[in-house]
Each structure stands twice: as C-alpha cells, then as structure tokens.
C-alpha atoms as a PDB file:
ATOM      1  CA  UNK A   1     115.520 171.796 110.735  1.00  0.00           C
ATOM      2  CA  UNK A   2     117.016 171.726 107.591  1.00  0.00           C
ATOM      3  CA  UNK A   3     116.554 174.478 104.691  1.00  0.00           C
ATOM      4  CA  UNK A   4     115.059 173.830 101.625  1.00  0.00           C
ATOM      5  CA  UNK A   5     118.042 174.631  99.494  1.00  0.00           C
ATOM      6  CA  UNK A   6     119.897 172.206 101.746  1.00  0.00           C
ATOM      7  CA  UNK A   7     117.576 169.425 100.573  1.00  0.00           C
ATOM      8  CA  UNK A   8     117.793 170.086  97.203  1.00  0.00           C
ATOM      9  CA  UNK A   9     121.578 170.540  96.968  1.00  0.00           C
ATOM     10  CA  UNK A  10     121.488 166.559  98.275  1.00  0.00           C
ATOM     11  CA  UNK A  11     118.857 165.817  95.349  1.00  0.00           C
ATOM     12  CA  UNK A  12     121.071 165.686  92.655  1.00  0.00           C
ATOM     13  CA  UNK A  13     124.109 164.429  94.565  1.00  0.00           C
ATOM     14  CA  UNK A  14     121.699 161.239  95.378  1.00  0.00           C
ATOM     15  CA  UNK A  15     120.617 161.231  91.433  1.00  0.00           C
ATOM     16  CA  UNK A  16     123.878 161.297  90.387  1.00  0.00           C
ATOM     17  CA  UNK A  17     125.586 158.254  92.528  1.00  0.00           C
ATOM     18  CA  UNK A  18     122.130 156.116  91.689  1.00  0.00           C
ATOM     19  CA  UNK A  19     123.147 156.197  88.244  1.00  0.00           C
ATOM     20  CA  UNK A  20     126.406 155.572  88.763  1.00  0.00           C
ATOM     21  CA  UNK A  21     125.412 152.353  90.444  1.00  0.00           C
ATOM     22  CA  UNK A  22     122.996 151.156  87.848  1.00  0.00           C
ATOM     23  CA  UNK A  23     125.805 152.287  85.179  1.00  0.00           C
ATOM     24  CA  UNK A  24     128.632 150.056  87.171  1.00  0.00           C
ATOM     25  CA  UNK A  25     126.240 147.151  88.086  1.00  0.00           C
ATOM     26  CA  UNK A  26     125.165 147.056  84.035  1.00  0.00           C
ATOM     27  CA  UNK A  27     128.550 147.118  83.100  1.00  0.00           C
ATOM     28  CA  UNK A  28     130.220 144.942  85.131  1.00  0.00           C
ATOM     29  CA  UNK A  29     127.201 142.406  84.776  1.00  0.00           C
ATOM     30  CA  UNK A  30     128.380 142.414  80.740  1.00  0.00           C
ATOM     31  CA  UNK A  31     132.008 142.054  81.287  1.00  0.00           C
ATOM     32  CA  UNK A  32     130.805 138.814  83.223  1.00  0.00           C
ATOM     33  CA  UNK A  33     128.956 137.252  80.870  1.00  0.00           C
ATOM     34  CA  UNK A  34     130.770 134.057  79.742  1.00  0.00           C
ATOM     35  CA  UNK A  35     132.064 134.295  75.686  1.00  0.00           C
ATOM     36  CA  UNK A  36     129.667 132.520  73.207  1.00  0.00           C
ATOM     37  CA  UNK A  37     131.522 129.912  72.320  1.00  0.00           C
ATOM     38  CA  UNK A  38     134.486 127.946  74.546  1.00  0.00           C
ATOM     39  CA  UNK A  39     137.881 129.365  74.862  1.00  0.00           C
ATOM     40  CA  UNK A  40     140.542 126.983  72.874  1.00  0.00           C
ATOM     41  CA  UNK A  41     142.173 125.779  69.750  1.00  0.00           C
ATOM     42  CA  UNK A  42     141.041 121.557  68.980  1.00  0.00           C
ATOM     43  CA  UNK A  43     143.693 119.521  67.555  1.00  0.00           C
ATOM     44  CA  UNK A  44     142.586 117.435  64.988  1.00  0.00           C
ATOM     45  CA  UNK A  45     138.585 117.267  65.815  1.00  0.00           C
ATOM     46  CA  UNK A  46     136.831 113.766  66.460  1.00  0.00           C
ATOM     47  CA  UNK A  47     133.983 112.743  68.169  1.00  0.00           C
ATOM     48  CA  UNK A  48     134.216 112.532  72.230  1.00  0.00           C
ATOM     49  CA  UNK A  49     132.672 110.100  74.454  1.00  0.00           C
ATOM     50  CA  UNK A  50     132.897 109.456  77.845  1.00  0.00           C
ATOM     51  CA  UNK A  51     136.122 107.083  77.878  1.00  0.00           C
ATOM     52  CA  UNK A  52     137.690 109.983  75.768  1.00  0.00           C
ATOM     53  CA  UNK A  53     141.043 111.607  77.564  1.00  0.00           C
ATOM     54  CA  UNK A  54     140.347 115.418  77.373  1.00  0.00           C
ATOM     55  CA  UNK A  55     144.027 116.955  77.771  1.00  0.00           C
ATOM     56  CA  UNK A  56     143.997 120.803  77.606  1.00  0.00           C
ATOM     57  CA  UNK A  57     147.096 122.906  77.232  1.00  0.00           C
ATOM     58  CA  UNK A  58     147.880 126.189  77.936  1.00  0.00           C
ATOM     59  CA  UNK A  59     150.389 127.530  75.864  1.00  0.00           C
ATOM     60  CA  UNK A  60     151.748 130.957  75.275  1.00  0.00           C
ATOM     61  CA  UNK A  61     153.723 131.014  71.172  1.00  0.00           C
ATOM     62  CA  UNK A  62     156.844 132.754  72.106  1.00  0.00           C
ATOM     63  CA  UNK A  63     157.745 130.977  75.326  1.00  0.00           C
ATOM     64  CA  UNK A  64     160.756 128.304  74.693  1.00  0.00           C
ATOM     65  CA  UNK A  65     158.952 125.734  77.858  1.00  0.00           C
ATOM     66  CA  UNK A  66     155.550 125.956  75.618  1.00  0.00           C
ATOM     67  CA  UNK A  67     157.845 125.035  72.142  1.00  0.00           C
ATOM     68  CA  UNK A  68     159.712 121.955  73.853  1.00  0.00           C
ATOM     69  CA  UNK A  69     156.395 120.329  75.135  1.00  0.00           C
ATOM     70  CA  UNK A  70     154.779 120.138  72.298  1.00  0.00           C
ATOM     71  CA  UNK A  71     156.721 117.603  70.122  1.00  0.00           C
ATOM     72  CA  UNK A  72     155.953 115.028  72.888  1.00  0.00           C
ATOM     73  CA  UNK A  73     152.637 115.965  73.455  1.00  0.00           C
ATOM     74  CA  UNK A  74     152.058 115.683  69.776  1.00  0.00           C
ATOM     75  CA  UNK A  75     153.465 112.075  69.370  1.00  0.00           C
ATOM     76  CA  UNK A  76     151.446 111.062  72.306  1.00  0.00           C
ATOM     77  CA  UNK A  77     148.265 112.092  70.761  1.00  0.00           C
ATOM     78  CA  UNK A  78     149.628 110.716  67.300  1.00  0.00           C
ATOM     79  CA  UNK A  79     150.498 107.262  69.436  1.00  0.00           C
ATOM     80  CA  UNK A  80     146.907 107.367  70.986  1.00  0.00           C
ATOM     81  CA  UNK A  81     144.514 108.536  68.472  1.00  0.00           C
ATOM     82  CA  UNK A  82     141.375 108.477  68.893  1.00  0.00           C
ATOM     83  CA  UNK A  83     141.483 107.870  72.682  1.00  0.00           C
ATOM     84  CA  UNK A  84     142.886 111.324  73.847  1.00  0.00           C
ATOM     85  CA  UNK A  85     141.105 114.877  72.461  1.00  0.00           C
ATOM     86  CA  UNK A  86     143.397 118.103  72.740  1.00  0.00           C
ATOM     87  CA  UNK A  87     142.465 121.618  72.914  1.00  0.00           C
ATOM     88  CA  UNK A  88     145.135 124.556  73.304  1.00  0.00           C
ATOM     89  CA  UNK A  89     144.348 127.668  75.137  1.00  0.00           C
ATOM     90  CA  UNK A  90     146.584 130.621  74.711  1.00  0.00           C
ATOM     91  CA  UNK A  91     148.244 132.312  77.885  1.00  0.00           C
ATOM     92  CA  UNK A  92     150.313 135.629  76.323  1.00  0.00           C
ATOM     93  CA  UNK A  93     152.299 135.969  79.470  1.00  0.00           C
ATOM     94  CA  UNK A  94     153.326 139.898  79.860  1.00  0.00           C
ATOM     95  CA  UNK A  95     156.639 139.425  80.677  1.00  0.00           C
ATOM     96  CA  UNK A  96     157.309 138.370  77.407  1.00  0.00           C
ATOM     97  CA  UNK A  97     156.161 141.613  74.940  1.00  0.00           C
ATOM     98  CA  UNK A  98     155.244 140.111  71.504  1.00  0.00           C
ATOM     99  CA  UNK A  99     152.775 137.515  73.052  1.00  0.00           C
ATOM    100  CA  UNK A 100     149.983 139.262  72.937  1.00  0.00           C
ATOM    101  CA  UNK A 101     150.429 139.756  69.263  1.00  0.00           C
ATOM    102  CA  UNK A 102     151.379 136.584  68.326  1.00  0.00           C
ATOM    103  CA  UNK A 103     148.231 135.041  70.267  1.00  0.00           C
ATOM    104  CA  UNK A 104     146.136 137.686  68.442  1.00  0.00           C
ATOM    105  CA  UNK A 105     147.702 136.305  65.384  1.00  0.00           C
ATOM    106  CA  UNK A 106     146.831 132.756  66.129  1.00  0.00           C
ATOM    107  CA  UNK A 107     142.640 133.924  66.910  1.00  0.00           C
ATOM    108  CA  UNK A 108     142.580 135.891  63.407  1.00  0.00           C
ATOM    109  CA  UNK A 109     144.470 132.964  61.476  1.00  0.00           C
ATOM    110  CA  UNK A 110     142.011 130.696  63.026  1.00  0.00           C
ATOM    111  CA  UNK A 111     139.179 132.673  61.799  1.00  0.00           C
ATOM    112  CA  UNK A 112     140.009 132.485  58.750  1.00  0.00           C
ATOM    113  CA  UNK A 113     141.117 128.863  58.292  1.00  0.00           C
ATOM    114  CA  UNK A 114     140.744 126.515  60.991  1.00  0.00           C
ATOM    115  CA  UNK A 115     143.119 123.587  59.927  1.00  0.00           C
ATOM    116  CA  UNK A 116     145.596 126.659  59.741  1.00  0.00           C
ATOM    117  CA  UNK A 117     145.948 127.150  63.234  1.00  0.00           C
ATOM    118  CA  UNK A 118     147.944 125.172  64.755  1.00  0.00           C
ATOM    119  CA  UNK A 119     151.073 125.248  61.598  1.00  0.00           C
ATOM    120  CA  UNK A 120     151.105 128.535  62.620  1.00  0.00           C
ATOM    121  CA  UNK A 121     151.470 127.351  66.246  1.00  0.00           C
ATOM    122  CA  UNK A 122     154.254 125.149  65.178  1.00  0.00           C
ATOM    123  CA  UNK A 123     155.511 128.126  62.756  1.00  0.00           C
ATOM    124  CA  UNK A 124     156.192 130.152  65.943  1.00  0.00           C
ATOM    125  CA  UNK A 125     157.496 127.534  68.118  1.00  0.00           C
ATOM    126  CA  UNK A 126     160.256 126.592  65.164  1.00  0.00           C
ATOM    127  CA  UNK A 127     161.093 130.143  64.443  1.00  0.00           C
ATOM    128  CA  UNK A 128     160.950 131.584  68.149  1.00  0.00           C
ATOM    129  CA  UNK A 129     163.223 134.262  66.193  1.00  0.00           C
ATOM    130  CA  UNK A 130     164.785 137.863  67.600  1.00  0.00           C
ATOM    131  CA  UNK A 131     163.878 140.794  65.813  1.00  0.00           C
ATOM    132  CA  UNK A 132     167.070 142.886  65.376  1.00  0.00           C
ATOM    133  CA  UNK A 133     166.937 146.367  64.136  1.00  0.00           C
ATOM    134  CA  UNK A 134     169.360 147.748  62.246  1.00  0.00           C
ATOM    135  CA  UNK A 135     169.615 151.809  60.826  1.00  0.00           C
ATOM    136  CA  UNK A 136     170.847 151.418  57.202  1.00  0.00           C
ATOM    137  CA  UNK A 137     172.268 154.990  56.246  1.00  0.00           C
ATOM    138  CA  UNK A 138     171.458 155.876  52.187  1.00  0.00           C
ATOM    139  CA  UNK A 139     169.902 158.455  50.651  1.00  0.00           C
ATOM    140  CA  UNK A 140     166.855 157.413  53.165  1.00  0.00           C
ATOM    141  CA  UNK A 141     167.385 155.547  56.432  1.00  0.00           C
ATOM    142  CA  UNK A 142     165.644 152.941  57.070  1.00  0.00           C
ATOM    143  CA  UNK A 143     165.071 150.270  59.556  1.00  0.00           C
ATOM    144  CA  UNK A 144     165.449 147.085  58.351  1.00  0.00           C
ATOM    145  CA  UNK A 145     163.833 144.040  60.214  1.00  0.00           C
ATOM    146  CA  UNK A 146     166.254 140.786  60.420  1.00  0.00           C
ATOM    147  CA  UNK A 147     165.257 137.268  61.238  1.00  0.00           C
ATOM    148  CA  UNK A 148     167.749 135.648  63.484  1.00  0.00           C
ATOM    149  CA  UNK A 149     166.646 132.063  63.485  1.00  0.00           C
ATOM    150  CA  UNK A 150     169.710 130.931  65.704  1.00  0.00           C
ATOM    151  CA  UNK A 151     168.380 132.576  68.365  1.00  0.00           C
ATOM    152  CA  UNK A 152     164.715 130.630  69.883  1.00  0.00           C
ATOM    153  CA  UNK A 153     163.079 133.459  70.855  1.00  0.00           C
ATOM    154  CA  UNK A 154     161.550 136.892  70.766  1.00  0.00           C
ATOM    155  CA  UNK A 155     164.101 139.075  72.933  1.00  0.00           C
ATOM    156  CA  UNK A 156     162.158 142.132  74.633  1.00  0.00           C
ATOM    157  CA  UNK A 157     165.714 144.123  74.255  1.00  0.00           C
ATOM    158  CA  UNK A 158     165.900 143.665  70.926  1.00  0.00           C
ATOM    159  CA  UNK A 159     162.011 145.079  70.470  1.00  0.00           C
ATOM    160  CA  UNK A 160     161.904 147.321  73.085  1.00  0.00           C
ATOM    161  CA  UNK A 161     162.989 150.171  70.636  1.00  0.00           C
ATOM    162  CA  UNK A 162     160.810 149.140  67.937  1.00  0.00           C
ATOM    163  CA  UNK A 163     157.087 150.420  67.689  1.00  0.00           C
ATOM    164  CA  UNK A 164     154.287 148.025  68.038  1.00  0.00           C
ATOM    165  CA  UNK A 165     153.338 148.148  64.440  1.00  0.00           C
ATOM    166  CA  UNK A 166     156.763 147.244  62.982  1.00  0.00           C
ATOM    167  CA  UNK A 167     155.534 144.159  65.275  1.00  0.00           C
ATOM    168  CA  UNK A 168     152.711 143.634  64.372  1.00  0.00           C
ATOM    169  CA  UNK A 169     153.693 144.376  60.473  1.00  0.00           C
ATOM    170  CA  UNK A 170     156.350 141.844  60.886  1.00  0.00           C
ATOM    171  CA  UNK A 171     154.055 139.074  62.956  1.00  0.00           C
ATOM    172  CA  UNK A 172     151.816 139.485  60.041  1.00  0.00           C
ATOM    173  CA  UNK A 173     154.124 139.144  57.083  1.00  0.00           C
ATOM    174  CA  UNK A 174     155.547 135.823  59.319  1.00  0.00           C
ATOM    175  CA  UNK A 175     151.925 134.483  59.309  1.00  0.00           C
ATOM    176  CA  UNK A 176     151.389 134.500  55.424  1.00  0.00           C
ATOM    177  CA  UNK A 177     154.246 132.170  55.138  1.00  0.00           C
ATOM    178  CA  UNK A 178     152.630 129.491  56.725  1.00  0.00           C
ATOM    179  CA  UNK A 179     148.664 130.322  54.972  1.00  0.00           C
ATOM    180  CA  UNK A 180     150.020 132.053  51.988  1.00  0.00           C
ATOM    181  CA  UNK A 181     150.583 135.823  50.753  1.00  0.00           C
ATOM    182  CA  UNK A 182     146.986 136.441  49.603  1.00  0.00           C
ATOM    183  CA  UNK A 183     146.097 136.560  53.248  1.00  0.00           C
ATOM    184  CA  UNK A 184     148.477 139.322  54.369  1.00  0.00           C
ATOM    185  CA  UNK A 185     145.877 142.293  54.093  1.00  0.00           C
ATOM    186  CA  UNK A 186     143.241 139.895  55.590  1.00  0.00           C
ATOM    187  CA  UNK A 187     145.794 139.292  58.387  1.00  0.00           C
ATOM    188  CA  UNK A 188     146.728 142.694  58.826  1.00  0.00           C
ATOM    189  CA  UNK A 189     142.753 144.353  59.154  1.00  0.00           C
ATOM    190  CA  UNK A 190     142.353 141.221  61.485  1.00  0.00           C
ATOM    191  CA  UNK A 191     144.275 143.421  63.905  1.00  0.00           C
ATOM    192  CA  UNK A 192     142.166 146.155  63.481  1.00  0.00           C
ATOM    193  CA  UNK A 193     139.029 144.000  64.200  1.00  0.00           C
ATOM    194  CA  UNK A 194     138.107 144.630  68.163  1.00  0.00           C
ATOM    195  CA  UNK A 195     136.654 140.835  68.066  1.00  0.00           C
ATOM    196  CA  UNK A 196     140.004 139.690  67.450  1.00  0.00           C
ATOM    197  CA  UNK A 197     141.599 141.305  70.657  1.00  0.00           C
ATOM    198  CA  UNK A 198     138.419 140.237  72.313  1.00  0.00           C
ATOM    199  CA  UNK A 199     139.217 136.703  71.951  1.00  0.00           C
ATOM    200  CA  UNK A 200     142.856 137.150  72.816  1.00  0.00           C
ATOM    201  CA  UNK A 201     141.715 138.797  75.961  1.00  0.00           C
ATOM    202  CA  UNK A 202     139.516 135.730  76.818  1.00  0.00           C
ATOM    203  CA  UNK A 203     141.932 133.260  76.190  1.00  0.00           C
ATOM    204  CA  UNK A 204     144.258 135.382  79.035  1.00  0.00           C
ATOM    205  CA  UNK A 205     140.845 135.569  81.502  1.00  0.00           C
ATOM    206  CA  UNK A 206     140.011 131.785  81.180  1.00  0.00           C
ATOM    207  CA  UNK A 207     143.758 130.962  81.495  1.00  0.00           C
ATOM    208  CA  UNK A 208     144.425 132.910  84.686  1.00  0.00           C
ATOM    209  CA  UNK A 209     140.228 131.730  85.579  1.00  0.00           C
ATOM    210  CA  UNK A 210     141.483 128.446  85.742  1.00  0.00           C
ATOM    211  CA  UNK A 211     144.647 129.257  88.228  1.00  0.00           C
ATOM    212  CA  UNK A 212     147.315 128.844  85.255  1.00  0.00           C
ATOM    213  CA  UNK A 213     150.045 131.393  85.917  1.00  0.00           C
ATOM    214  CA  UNK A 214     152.647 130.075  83.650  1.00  0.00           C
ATOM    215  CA  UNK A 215     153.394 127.847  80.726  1.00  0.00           C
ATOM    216  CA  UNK A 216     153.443 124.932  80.136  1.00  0.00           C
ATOM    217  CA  UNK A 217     149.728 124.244  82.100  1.00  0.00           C
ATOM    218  CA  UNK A 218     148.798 120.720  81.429  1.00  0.00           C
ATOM    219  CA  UNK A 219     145.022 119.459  82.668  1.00  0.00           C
ATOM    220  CA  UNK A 220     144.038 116.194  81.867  1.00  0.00           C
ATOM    221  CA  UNK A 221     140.131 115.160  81.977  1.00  0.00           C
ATOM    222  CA  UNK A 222     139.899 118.577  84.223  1.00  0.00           C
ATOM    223  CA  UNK A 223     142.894 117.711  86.699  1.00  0.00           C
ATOM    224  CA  UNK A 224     146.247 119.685  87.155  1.00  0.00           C
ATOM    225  CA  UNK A 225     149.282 117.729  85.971  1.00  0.00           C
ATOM    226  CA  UNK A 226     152.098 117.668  88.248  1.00  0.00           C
ATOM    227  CA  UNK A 227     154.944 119.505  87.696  1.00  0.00           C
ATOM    228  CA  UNK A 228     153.343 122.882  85.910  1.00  0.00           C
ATOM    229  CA  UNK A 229     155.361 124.681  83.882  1.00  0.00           C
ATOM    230  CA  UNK A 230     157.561 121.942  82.845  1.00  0.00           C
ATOM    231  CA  UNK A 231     158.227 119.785  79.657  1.00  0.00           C
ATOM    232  CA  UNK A 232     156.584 116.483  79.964  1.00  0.00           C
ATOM    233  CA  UNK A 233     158.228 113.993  77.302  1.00  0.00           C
ATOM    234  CA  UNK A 234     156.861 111.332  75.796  1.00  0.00           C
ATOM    235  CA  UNK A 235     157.552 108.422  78.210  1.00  0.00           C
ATOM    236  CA  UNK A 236     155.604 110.807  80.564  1.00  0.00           C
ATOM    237  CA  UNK A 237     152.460 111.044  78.431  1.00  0.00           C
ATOM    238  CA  UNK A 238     152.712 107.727  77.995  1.00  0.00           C
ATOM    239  CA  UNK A 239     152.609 106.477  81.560  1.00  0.00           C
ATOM    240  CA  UNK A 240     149.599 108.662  82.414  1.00  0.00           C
ATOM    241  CA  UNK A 241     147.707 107.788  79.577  1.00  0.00           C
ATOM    242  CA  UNK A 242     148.286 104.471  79.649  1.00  0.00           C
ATOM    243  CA  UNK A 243     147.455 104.476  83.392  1.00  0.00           C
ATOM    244  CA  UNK A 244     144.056 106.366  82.679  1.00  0.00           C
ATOM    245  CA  UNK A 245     143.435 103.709  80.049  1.00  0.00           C
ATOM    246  CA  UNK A 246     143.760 100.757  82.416  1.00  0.00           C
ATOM    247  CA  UNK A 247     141.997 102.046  84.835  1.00  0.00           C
ATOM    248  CA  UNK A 248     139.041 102.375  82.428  1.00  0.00           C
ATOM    249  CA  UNK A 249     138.926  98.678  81.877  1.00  0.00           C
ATOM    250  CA  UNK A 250     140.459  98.485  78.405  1.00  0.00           C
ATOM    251  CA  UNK A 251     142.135  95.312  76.958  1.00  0.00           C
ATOM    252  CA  UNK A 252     144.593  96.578  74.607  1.00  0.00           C
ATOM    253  CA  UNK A 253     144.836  99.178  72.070  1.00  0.00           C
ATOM    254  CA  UNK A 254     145.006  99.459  68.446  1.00  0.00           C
ATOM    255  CA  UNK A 255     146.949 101.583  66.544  1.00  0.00           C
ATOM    256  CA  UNK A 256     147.304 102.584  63.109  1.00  0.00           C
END
C-alpha cells in the first residue's frame, strides 16, 4: 500500500506536466493560426475573374536565378495584361546570409508604400552587389563599406566578418535610394518592429508550406511549373500562356 507522502510527492509532479500540456497545446495552437492577411507582393493590382491566369513566384532578392527570371516574366505580364495576375512571395534561402534582411526590407518598404515594392525588388536584383570591407588606418580606423556593382551578388565571404547591423545599416541606406532619404529612419525602426520579422518569417513558412525549396518557384493557376528553379524566358511564358488562353476558348487578344 502506498504511503501518504508517496502520493503527494506524485501530486505536484502530475500538476506540473498538466500545465505543461495546456501551456504547449495553447501555444502551438497560436503558432498555427494562419496570418491575417495572404502571404505575397501583387504586381500591378486589377480585378480577377475566373478566366484570369494567377502566376505566383517565389523569389528570394539576392539570388542571381530569381534576378534573371524576372525580366521575362515581366514582359510576359506587360505582353498579356490584363489576362495574367502576379503575386511574389519571398523565399530568403539560408544559404545565402543577407536574405533574410533584404526580404525584411522588402515587408517594411511595402508597408510603407505599396507601389514601392517591387523597384526595390528590381533595385536588388540590378545591384546584387558585394559588400567589401576595408580597415582605413587615420587618426581613427574605420570600416568603410564599398559597393562593388561588377560583381551580381551578395558574397557570404565578403560579410561573414561584418556584424549584422553594418548589414542591416547598409540594406537600409540602399533602400532610401529607391523611396527617397526621408525614409531612412522609418526604414531603419522598421527593423526594430517584431511585425516586420513576423511577416518575413511567414513568407519563409508559406514558401517551404507550399513544397518550394529553391528559387525560382513558378505556380501558375495553383500548378508547379516544370523545371523549378530555372529561368523561364519569354518564348516560354509565352507558350504556356498562350496555351492556357486557347484552351479557355478565346478568339484573339488585344493588346495595348
């Protein structure tokens, strides 16, 4: 027969492992809950109907692949107007170490100005630059930041020294020159703001939610694209749109 001191030894034992149930079922129920509004940057917003192609890309700013697909993919929504709809979701892949900041810079920049988004998308993919830091001996040394824009993309060596706010200071300073200089303290608190890194942190979830392990990730009306991963050019867009067209029972197309 057990003691009575027995018993109540297990008492609070049992307490204490109830709550930590209820605590992990509460909390992971929250982290579940979906985000209150969809994931994704729209390019160029106009109404959507049924017949409408919905293309969604997932990008991540400093990868080269993500920069060379998007010039095509650009003209082909330019060539087919109104009959395609595009919305960018970010993918900051970790192999490549300033892509979580630059998506982060892409959510607050949005916030602020919405038609500002995606020149800062293209701002990036132009000026994929290297930061190089060099130790400038004077009466105080100093790190000095320098721009390479020969080079096409952020090189981890060339960070890997530097701490992440000198990134961060130098991903914001690169972000006023595409909304303008007033911003940059705006910019700057904007990664102090938890929502922002929220966001960024549900663009990776919804990404990797939806299978995409890379970039370039092309879905069109829902459906994987061949070939992930990979630059699609124009002739490519062209074919599948065109094919998704015809097969809706259109006559011809207008363009302006």
């Amino acid at each position: 027969m057990e003691s009575y001191e027995h018993k109540t030894a297990i008492l609070p034992s049992a307490l204490s492992l109830f709550m930590f149930l209820i605590f992990y079922v509460v909390n992971v129920g929250a982290q579940t809950l979906p985000p209150a509004r969809t994931d994704g940057f729209v390019y160029k917003n106009h109404r959507v109907n049924s017949d409408t192609i919905i293309i969604e890309a997932f990008y991540d700013p400093v990868c080269p692949d993500s920069r060379d697909s998007w010039p095509p993919l650009k003209k082909a929504l330019h060539y087919f107007g109104s009959h395609t709809w595009l919305v960018v979701h970010l993918l900051p892949l970790p192999y490549h170490d300033n892509a979580f900041v630059a998506s982060r810079a892409l959510h607050i920049v949005n916030n602020l100005n919405t038609s500002a988004t995606f020149p800062l998308l293209e701002h990036f993919f132009k000026y994929q630059f290297h930061i190089q830091s060099t130790l400038h001996h004077s009466l105080y040394s100093k790190t000095k930041l320098v721009a390479d824009h020969k080079q096409e993309k952020f090189y981890n060596a060339q960070t890997r020294n530097l701490s992440r706010a000198v990134i961060v200071e130098e991903i914001v300073k690169f972000a006023t020159e595409v909304v303008g200089s007033s911003y940059y303290s705006v910019i700057k608190s904007g990664f102090n703001d938890t929502k922002t890194d929220l966001k960024t942190r549900i663009s990776f979830k919804y990404s990797t939610s939806r299978g995409v392990y890379g970039t370039p990730f092309f879905f069109v009306n829902g459906f994987l694209l061949p070939d992930n991963g990979s630059t699609i050019d124009f002739k490519g867009w062209k074919s599948t749109i065109d094919t998704l067209i015809d097969a809706q029972g259109s006559k011809g197309h207008l363009f302006l």
